[in-house]
N, C-alpha and C. Protein backbone atom coordinates (compact mmCIF):
# COMPACT_ATOMS: atom_id res chain seq x y z
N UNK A 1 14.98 1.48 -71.30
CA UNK A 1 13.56 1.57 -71.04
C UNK A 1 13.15 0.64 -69.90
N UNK A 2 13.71 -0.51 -69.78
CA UNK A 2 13.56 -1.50 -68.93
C UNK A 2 13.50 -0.89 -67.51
N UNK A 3 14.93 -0.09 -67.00
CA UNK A 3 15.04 -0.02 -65.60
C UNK A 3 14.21 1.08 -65.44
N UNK A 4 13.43 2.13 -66.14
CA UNK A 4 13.04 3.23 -65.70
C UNK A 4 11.67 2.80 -65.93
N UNK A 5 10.62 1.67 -66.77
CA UNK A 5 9.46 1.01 -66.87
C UNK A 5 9.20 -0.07 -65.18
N UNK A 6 10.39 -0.29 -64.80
CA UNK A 6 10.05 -0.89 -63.62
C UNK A 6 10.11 -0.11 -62.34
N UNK A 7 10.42 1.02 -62.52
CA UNK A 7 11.00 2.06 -60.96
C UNK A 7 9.25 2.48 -61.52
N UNK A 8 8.84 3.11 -62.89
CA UNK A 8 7.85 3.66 -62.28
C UNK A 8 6.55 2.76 -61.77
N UNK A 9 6.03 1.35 -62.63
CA UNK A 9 5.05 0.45 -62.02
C UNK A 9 5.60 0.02 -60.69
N UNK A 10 6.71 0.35 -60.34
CA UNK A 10 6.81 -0.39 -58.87
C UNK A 10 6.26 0.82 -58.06
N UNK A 11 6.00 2.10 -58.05
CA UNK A 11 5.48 3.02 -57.56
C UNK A 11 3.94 3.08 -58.09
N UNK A 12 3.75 2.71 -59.17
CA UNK A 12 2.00 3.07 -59.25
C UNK A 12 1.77 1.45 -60.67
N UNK A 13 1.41 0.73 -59.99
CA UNK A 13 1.21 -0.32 -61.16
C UNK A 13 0.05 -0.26 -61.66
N UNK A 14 -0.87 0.94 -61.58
CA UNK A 14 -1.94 1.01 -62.07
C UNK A 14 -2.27 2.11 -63.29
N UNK A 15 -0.93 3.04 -63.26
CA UNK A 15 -0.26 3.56 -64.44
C UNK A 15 -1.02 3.03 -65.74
N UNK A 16 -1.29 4.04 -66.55
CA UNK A 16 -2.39 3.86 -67.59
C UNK A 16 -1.66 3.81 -68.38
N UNK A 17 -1.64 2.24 -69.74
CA UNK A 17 -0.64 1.96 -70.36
C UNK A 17 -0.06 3.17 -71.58
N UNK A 18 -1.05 4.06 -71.65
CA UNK A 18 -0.73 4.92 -72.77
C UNK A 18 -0.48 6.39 -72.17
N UNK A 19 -0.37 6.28 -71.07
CA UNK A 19 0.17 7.20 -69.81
C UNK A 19 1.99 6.99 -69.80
N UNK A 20 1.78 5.38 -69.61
CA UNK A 20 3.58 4.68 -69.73
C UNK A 20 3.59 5.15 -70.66
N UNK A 21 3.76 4.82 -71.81
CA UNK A 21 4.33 4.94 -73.54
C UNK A 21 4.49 6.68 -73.45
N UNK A 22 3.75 7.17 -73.27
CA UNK A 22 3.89 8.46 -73.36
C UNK A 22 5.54 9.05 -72.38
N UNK A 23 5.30 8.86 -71.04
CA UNK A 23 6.57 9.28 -70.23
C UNK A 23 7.55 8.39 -70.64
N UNK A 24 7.59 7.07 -71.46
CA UNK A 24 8.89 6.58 -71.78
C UNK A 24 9.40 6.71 -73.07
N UNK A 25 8.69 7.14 -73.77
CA UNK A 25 8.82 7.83 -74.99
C UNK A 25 8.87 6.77 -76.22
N UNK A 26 7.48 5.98 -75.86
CA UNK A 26 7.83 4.65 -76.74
C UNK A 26 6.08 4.40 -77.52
N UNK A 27 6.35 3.52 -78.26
CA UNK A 27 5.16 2.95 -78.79
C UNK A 27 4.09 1.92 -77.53
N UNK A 28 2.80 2.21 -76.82
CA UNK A 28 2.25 1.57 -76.80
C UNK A 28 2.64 -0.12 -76.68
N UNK A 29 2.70 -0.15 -77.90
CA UNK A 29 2.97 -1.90 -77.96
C UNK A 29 4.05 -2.61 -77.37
N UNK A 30 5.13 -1.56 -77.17
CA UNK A 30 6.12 -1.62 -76.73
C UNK A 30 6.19 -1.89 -75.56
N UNK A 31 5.37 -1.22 -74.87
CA UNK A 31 5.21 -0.64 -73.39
C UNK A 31 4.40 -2.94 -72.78
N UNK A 32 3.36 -2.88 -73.64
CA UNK A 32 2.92 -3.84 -73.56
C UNK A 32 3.73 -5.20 -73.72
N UNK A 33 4.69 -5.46 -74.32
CA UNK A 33 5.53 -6.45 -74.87
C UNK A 33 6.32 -6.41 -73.87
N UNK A 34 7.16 -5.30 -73.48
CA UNK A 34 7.70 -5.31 -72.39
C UNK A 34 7.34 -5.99 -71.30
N UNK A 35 6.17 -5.54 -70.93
CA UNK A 35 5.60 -5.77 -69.28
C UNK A 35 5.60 -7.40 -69.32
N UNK A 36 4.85 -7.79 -70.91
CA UNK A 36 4.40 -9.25 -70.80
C UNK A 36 5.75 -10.45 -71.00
N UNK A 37 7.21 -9.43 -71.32
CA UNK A 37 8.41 -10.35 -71.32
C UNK A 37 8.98 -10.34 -69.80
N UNK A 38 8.65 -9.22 -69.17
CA UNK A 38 8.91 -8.97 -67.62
C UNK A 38 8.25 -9.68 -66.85
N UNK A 39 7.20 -9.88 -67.25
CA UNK A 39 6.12 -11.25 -66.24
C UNK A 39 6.87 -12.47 -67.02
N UNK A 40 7.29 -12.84 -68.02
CA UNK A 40 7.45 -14.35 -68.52
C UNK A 40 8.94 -14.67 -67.74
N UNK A 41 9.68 -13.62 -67.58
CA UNK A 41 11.15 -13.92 -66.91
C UNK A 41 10.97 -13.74 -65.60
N UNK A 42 9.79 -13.61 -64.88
CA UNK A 42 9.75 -13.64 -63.60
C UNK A 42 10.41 -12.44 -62.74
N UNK A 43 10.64 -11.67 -63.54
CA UNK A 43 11.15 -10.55 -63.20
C UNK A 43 10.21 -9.43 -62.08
N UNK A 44 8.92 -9.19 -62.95
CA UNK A 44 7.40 -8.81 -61.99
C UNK A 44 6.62 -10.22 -61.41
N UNK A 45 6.98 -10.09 -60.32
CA UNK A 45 5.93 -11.59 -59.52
C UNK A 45 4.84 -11.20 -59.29
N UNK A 46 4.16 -9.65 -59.22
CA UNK A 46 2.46 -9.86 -59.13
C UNK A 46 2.53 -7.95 -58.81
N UNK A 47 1.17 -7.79 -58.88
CA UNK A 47 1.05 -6.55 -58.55
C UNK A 47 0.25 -6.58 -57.57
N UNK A 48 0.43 -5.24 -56.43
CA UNK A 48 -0.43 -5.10 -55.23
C UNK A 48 -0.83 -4.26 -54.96
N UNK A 49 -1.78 -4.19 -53.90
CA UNK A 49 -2.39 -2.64 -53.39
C UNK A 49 -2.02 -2.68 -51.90
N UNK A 50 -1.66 -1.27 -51.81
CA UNK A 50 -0.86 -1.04 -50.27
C UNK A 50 -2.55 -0.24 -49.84
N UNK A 51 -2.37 -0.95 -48.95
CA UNK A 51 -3.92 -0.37 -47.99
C UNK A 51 -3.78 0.18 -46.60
N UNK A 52 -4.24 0.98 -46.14
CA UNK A 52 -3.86 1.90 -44.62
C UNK A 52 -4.63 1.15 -43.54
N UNK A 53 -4.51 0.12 -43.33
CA UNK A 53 -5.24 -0.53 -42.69
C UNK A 53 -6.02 0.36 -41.13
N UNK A 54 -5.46 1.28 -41.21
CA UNK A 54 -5.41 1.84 -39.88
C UNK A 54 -6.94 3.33 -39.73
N UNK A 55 -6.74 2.95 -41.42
CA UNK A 55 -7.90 3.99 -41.88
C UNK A 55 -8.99 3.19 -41.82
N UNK A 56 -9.11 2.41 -41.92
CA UNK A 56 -10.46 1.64 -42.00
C UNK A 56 -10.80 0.67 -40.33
N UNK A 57 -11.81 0.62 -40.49
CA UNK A 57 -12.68 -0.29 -38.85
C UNK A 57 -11.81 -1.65 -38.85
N UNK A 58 -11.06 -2.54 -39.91
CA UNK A 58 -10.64 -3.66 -39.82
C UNK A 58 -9.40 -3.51 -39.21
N UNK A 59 -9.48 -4.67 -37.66
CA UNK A 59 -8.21 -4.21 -36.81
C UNK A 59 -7.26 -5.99 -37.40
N UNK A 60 -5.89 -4.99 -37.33
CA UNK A 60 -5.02 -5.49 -38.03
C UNK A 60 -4.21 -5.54 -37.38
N UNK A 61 -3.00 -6.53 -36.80
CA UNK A 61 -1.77 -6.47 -36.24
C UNK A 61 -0.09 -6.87 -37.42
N UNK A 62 0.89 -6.00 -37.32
CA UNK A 62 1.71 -6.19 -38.60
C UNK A 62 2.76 -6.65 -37.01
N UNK A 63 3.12 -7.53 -37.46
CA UNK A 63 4.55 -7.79 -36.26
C UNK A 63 5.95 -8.48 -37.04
N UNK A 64 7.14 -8.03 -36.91
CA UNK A 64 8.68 -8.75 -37.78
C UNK A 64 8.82 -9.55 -36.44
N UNK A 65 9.32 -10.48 -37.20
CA UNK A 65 9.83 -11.76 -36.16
C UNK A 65 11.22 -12.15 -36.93
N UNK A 66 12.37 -12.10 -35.79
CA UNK A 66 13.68 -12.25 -36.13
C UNK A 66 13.77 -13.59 -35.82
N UNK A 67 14.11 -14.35 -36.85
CA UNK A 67 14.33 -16.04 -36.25
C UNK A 67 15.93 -16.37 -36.68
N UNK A 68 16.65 -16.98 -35.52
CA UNK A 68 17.51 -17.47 -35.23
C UNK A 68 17.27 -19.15 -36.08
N UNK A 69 18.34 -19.67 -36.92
CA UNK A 69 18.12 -21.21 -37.54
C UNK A 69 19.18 -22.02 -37.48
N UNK A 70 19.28 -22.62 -37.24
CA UNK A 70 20.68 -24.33 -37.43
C UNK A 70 20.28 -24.16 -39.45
N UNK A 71 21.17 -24.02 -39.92
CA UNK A 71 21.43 -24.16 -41.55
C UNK A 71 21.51 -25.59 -41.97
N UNK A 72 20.78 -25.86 -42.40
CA UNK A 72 21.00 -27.40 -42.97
C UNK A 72 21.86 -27.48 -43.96
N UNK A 73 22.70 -28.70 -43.55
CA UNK A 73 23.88 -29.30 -44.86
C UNK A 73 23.58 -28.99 -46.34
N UNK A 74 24.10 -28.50 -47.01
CA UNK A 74 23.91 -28.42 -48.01
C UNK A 74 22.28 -27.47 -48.95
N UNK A 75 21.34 -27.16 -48.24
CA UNK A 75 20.44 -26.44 -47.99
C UNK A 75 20.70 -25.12 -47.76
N UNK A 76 21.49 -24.68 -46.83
CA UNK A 76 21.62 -23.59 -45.93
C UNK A 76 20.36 -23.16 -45.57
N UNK A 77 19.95 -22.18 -45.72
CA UNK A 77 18.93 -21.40 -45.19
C UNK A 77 17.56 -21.64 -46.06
N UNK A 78 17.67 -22.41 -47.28
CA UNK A 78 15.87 -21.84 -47.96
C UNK A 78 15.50 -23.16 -47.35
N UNK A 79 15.26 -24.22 -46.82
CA UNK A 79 14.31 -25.63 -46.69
C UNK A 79 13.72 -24.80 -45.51
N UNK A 80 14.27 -24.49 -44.59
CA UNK A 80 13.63 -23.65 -43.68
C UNK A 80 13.03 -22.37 -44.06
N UNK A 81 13.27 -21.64 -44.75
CA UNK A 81 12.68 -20.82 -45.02
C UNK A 81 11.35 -20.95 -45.60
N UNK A 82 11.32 -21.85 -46.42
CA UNK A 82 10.59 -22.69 -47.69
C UNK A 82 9.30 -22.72 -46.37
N UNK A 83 9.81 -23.66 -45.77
CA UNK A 83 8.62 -23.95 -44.78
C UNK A 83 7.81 -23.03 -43.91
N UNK A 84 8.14 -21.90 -43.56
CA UNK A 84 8.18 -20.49 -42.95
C UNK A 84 7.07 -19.79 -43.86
N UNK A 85 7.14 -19.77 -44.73
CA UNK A 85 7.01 -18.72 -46.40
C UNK A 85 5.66 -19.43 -46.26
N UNK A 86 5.25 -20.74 -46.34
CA UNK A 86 4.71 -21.72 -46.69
C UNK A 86 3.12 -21.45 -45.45
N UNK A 87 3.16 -20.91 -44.26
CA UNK A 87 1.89 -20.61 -43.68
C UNK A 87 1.25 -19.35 -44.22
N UNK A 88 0.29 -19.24 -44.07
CA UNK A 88 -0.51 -18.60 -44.59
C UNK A 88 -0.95 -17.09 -44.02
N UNK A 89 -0.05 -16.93 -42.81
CA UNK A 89 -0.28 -15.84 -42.01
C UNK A 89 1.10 -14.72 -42.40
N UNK A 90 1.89 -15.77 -42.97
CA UNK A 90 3.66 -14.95 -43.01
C UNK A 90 2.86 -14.17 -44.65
N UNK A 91 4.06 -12.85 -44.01
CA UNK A 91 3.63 -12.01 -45.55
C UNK A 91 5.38 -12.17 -46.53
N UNK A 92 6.23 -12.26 -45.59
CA UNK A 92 7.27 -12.04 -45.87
C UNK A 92 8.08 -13.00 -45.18
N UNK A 93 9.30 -13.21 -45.85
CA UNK A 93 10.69 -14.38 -45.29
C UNK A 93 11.88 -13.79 -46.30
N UNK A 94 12.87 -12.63 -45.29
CA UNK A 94 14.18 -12.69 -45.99
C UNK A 94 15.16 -13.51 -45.23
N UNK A 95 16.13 -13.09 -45.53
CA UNK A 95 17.62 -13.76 -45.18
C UNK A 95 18.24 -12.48 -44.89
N UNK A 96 18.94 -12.43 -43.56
CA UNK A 96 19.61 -11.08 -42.98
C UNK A 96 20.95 -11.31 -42.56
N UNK A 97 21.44 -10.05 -42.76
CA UNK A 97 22.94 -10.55 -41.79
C UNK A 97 22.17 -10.30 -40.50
N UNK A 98 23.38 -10.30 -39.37
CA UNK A 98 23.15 -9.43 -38.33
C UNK A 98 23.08 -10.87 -37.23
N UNK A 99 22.21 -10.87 -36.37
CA UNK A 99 21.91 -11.61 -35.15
C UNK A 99 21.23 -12.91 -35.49
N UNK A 100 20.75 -12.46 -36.27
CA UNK A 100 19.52 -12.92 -36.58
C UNK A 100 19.98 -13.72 -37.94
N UNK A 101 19.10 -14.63 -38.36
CA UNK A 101 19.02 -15.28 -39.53
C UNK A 101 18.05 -15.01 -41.15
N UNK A 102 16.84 -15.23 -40.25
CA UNK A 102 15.66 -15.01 -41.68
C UNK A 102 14.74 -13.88 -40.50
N UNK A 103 14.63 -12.75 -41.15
CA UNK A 103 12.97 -12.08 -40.94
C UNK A 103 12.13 -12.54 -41.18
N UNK A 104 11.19 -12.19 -40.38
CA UNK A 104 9.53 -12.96 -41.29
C UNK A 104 8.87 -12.00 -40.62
N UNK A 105 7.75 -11.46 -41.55
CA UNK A 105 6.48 -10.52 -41.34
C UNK A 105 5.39 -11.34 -41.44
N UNK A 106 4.67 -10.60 -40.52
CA UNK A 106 3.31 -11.22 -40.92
C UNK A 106 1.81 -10.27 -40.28
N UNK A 107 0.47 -11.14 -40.49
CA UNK A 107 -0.13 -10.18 -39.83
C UNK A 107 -1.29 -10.80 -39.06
N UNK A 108 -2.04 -10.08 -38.14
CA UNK A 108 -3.10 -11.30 -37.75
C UNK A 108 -4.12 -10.33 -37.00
N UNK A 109 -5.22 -10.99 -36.20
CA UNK A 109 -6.20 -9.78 -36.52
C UNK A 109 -5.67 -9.51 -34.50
N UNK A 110 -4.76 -9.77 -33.89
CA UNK A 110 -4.55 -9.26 -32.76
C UNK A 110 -2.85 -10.11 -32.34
N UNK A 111 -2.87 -9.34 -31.09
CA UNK A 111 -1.18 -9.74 -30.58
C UNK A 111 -1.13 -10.99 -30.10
N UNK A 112 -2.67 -11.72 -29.56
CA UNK A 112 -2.39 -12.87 -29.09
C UNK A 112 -2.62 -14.05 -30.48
N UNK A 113 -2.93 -13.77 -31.51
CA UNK A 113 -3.36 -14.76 -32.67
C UNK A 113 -1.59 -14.34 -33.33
N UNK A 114 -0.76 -13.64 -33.02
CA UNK A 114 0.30 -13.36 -33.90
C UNK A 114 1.35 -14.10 -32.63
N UNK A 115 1.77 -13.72 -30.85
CA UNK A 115 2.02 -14.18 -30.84
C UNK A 115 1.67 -15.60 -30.74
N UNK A 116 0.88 -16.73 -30.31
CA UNK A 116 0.38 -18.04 -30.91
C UNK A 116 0.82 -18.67 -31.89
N UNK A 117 0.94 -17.91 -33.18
CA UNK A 117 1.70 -18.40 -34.26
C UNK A 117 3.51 -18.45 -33.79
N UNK A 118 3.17 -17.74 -33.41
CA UNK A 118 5.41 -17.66 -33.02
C UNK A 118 5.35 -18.82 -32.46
N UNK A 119 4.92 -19.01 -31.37
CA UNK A 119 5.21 -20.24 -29.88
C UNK A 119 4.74 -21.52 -30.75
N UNK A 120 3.14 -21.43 -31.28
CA UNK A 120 3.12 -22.67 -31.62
C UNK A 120 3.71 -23.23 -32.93
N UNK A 121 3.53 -22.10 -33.71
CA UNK A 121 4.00 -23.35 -35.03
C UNK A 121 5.69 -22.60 -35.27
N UNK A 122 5.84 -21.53 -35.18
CA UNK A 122 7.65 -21.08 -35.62
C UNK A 122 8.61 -21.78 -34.73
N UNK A 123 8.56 -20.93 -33.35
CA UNK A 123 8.89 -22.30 -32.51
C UNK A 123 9.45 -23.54 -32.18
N UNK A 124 8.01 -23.85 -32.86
CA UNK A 124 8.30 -25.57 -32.52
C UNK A 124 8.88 -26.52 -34.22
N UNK A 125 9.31 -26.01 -34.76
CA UNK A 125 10.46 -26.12 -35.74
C UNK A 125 11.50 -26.12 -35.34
N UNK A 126 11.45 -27.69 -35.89
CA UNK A 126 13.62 -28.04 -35.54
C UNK A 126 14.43 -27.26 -35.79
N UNK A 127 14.84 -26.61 -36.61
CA UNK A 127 16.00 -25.44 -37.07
C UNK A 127 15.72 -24.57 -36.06
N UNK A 128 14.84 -24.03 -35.98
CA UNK A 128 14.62 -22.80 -35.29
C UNK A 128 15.04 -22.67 -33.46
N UNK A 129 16.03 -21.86 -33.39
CA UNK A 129 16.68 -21.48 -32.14
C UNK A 129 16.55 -20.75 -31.41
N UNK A 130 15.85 -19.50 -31.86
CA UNK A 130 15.39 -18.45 -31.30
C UNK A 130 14.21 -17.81 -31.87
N UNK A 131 13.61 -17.24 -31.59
CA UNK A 131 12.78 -15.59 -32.15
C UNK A 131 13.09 -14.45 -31.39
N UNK A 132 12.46 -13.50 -32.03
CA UNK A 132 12.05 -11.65 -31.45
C UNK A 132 10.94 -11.16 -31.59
N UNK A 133 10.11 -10.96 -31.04
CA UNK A 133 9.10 -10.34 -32.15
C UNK A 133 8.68 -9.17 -31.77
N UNK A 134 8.55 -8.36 -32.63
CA UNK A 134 8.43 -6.50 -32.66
C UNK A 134 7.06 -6.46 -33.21
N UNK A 135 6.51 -5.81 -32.58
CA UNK A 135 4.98 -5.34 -32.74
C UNK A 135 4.87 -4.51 -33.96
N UNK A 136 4.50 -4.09 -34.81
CA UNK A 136 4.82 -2.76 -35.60
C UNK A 136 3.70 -1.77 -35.08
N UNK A 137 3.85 -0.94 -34.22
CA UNK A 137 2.68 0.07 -33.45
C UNK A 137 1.99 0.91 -34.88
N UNK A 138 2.76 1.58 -35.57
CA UNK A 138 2.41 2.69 -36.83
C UNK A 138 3.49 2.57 -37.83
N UNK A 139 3.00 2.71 -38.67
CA UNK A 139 3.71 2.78 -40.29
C UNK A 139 3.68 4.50 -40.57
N UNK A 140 4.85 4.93 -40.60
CA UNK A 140 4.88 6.31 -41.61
C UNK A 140 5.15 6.36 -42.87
N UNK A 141 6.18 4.84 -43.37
CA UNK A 141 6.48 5.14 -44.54
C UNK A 141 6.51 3.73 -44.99
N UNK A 142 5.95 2.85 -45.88
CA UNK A 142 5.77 1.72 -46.51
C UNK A 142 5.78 1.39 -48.18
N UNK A 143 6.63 1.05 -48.52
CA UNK A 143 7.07 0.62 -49.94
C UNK A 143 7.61 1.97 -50.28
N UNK A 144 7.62 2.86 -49.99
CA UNK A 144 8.29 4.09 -50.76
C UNK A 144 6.72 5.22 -50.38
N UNK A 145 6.04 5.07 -49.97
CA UNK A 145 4.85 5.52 -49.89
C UNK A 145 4.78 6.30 -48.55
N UNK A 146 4.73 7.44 -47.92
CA UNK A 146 4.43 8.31 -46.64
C UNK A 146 2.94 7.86 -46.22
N UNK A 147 2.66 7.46 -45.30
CA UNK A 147 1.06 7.10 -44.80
C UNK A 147 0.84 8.50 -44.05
N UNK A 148 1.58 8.86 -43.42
CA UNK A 148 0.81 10.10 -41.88
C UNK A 148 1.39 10.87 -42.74
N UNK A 149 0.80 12.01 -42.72
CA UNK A 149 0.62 13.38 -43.20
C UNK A 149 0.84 14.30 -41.79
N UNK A 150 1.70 15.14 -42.13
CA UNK A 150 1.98 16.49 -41.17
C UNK A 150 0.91 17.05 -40.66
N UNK A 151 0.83 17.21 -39.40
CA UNK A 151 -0.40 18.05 -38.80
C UNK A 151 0.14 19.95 -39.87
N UNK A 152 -1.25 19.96 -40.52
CA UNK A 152 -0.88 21.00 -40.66
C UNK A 152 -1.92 22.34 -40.44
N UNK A 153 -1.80 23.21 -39.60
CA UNK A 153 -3.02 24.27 -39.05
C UNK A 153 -3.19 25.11 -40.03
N UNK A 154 -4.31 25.10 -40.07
CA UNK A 154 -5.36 25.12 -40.67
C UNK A 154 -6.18 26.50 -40.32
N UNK A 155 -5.94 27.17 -38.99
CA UNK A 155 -6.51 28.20 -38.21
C UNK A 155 -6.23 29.36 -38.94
N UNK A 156 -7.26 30.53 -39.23
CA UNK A 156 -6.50 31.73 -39.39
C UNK A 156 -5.52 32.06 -38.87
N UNK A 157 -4.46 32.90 -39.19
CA UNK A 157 -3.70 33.81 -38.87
C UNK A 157 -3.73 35.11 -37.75
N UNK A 158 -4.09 35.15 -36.96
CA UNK A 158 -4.27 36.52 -36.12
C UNK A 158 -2.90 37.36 -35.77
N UNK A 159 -2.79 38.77 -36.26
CA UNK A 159 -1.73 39.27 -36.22
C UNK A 159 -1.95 40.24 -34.96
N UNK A 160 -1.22 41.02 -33.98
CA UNK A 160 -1.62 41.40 -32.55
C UNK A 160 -1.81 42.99 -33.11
């Protein structure tokens, strides 16, 4: 019940609890006990709402920034990260293979307030050796979710 109670709130966490119980084929209380042993093990860290920012008048910039790091002794990668995670503009901080070291997302209300944050404060962190930073122009597909919809015509049919 566990792995198939978390695939579906990770797709709709707003799932009506007696909606769950019903498709998992369980008691209600169950459904509830669950969720509240899944939040106590830290297992669910929070629930969110994915918003189209692009639909609405509020202008939004989403940009990934690839940062290059010196690994500290015994640390490796989270003290830096820690600190990264830790502003208030970053949405995100993984750990990657590849070129690169840690990703970081973030968002800001234009390209010059996003890059600013790179130069002045990522930057100018000791570990930090490099950046990249990729604009994100459009989202088609986010958390598992399709945003753009197919042009689809709409016109009558005219046959000759």
């Amino acid at each position: 019940m566990r792995e198939e109670l978390l695939k579906i709130i990770e797709r709709n966490s707003r799932i009506d609890l007696k909606e769950l119980a019903v498709i998992l084929g369980v008691e209600e209380i169950d459904v509830v006990n669950e969720l509240q042993a899944l939040e106590d093990e830290g297992i669910i860290c929070g629930y969110h709402t994915m918003i189209d920012w692009e639909k609405t008048s509020i202008e939004k910039v989403s940009a990934l920034i690839e940062v290059r790091v010196t690994p500290q002794r015994g640390q490796g990668f989270d003290n830096i990260a820690e600190r990264i995670y830790k502003y208030p503009e970053v949405n995100s901080v993984y750990l990657i293979s590849g070129g690169y070291d840690l990703l970081v997302t973030l968002e800001g209300k234009s390209l010059k307030e996003i890059s600013g944050f790179v130069s002045d404060k990522l930057s100018t962190l000791d570990s930090v050796l490099s950046t990249a930073t990729h604009f994100i122009l459009k989202k088609y597909k986010d958390h598992g979710t399709v945003l753009t919809k197919k042009y689809e015509d709409t016109r009558e049919k005219v046959s000759p």
